[in-house]
C-alpha atoms as a PDB file:
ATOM      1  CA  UNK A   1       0.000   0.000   0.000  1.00  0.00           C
ATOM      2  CA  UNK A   2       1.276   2.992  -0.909  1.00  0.00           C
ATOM      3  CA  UNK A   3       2.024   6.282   1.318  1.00  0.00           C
ATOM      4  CA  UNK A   4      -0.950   8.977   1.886  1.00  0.00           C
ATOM      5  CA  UNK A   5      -1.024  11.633  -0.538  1.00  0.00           C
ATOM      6  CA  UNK A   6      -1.392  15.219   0.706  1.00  0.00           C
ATOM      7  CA  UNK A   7      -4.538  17.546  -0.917  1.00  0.00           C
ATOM      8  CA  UNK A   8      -1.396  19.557  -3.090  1.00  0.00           C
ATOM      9  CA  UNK A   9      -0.161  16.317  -4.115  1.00  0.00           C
ATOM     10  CA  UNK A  10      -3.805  14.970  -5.362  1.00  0.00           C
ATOM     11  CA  UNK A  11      -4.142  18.423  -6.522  1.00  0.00           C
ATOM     12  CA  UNK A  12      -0.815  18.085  -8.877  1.00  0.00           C
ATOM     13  CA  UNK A  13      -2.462  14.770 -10.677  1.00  0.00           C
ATOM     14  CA  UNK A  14      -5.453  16.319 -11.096  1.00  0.00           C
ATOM     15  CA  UNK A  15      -4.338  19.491 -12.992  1.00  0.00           C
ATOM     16  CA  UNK A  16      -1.550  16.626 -15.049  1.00  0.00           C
ATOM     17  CA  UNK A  17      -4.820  14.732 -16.101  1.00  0.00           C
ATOM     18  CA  UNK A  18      -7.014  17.603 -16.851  1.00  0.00           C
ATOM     19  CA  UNK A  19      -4.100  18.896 -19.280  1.00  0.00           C
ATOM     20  CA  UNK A  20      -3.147  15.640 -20.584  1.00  0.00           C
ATOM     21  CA  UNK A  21      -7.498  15.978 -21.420  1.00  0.00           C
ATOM     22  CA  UNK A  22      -6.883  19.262 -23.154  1.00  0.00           C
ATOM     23  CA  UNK A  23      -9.111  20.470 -20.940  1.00  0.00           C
ATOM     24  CA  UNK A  24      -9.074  23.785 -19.127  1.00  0.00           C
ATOM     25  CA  UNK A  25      -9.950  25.074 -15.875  1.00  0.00           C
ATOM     26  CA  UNK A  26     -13.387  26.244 -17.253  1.00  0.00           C
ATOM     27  CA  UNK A  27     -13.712  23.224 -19.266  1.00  0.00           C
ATOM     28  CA  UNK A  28     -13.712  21.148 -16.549  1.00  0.00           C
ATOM     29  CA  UNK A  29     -15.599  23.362 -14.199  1.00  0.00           C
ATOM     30  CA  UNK A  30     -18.429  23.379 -16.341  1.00  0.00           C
ATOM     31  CA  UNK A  31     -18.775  19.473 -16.896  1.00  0.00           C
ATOM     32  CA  UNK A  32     -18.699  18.936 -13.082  1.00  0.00           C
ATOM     33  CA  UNK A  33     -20.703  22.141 -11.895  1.00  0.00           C
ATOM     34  CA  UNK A  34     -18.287  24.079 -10.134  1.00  0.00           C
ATOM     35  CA  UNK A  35     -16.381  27.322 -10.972  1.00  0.00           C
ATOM     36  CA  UNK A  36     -13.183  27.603 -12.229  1.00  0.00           C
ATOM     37  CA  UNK A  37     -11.833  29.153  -9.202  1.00  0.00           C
ATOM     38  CA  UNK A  38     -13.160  26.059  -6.983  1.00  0.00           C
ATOM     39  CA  UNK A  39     -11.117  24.000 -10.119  1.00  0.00           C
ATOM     40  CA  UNK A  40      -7.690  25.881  -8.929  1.00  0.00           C
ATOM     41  CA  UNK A  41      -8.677  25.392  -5.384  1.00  0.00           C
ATOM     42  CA  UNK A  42      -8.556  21.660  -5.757  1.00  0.00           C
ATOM     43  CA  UNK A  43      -5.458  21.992  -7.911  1.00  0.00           C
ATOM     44  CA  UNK A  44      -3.409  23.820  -5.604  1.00  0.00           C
ATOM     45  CA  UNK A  45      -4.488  21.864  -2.387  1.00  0.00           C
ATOM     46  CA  UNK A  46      -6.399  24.524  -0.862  1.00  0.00           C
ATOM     47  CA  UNK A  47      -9.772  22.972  -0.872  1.00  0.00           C
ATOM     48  CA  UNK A  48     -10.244  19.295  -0.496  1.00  0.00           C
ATOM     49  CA  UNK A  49     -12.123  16.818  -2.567  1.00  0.00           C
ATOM     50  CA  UNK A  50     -15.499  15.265  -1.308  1.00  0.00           C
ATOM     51  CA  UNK A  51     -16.468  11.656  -2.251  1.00  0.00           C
ATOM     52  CA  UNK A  52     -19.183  13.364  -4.689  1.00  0.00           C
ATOM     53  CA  UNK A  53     -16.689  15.921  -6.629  1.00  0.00           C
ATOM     54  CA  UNK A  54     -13.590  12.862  -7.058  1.00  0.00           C
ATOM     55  CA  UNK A  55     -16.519  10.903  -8.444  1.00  0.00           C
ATOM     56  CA  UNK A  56     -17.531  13.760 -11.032  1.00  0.00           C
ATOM     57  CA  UNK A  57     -14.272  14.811 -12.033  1.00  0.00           C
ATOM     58  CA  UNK A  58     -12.996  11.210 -12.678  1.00  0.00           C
ATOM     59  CA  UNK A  59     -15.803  10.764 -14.838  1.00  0.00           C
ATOM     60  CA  UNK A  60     -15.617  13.860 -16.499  1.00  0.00           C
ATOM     61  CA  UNK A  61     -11.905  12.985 -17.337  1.00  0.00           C
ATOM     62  CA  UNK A  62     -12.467   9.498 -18.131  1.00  0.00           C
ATOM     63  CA  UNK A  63      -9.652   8.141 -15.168  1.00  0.00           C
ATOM     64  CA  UNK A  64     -10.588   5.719 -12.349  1.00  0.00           C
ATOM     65  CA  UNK A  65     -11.486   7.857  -9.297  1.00  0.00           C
ATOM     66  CA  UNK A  66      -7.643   5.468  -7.846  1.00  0.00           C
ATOM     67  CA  UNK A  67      -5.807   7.494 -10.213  1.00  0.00           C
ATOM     68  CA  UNK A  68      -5.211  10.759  -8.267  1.00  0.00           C
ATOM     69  CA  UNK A  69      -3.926   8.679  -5.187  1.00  0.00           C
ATOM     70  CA  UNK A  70      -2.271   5.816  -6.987  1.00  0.00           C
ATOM     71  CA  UNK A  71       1.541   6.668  -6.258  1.00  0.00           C
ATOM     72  CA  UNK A  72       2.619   4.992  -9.052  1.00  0.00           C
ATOM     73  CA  UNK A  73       4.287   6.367 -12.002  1.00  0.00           C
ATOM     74  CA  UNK A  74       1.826   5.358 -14.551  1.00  0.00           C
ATOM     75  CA  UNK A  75      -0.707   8.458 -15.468  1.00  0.00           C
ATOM     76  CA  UNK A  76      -3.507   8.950 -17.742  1.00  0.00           C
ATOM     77  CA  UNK A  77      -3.452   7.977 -21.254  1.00  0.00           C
ATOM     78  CA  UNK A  78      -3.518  11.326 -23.774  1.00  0.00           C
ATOM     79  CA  UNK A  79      -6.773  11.350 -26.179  1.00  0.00           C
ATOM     80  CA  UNK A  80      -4.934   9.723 -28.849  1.00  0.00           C
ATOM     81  CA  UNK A  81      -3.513   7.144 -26.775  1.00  0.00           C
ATOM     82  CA  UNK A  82      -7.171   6.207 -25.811  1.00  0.00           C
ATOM     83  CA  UNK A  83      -8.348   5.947 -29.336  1.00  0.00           C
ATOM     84  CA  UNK A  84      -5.606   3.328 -30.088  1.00  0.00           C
ATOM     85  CA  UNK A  85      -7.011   1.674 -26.910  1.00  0.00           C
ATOM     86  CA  UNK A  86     -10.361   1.953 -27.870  1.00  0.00           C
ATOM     87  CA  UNK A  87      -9.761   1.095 -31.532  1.00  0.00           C
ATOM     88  CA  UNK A  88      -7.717  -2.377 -30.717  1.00  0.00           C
ATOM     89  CA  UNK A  89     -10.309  -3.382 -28.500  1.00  0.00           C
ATOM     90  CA  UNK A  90     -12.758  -3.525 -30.728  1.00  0.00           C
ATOM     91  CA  UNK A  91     -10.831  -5.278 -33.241  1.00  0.00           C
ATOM     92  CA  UNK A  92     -12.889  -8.616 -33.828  1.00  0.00           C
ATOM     93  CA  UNK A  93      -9.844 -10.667 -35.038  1.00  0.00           C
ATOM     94  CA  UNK A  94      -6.839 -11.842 -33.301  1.00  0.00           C
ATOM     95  CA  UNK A  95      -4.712 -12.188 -36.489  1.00  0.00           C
ATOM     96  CA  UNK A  96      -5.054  -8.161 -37.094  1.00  0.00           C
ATOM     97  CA  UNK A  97      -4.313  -7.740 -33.196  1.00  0.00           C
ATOM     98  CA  UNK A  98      -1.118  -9.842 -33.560  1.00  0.00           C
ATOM     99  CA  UNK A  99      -0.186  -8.195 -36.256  1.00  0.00           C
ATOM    100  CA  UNK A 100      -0.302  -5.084 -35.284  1.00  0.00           C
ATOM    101  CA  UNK A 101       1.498  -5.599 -31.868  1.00  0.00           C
ATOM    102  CA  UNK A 102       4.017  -7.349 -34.384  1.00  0.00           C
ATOM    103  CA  UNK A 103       4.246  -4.292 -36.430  1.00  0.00           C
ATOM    104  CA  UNK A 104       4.647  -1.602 -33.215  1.00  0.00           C
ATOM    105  CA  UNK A 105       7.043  -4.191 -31.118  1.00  0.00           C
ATOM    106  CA  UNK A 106      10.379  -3.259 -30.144  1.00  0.00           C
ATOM    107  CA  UNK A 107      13.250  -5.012 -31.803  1.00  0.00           C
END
């Protein structure tokens, strides 16, 4: 189990997955209901997240709500990393999966 995060520290991985979103302060604020100010309060650590609000904003940037405490050093995928996700997926043949991890694997 990993160490307790402090509110600046949760704050830091939220603002790194809202940009690695493309999202802004407002952008965000407005999916969730908040204000953009309340957006920089969680982001700096001033104000703490409820239950309710880690809820929203993991939804609203598509991230399990474990990601802004997990202490690992994996993060967010960008957009276009997601699509590639998304997109293999749903690939309904395990010759075209195999190839393609053929075709991206290191050598």
């Amino acid at each position: 189990m990993g160490k307790m995060l402090t509110n600046e520290e949760i704050g830091e991985r939220l603002r790194e997955f809202r940009k690695r979103r493309g999202l802004t302060q407002e952008q965000l604020s407005e999916k969730i209901g908040v204000t953009f100010q309340q957006i920089q309060q969680y982001e700096n650590g001033s104000s703490r997240l409820n239950s309710d609000r880690l809820q929203q904003i993991s939804m609203a940037l598509e991230i399990p709500v474990g990601s802004l405490f997990d202490d690992s050093d994996e993060r967010a995928l960008t957009e276009d990393e997601m699509k590639l996700v998304k997109g293999f997926r749903s690939l309904n043949s395990n010759e075209v999966r195999a190839f393609i991890l053929s075709s991206i694997a290191k050598k």
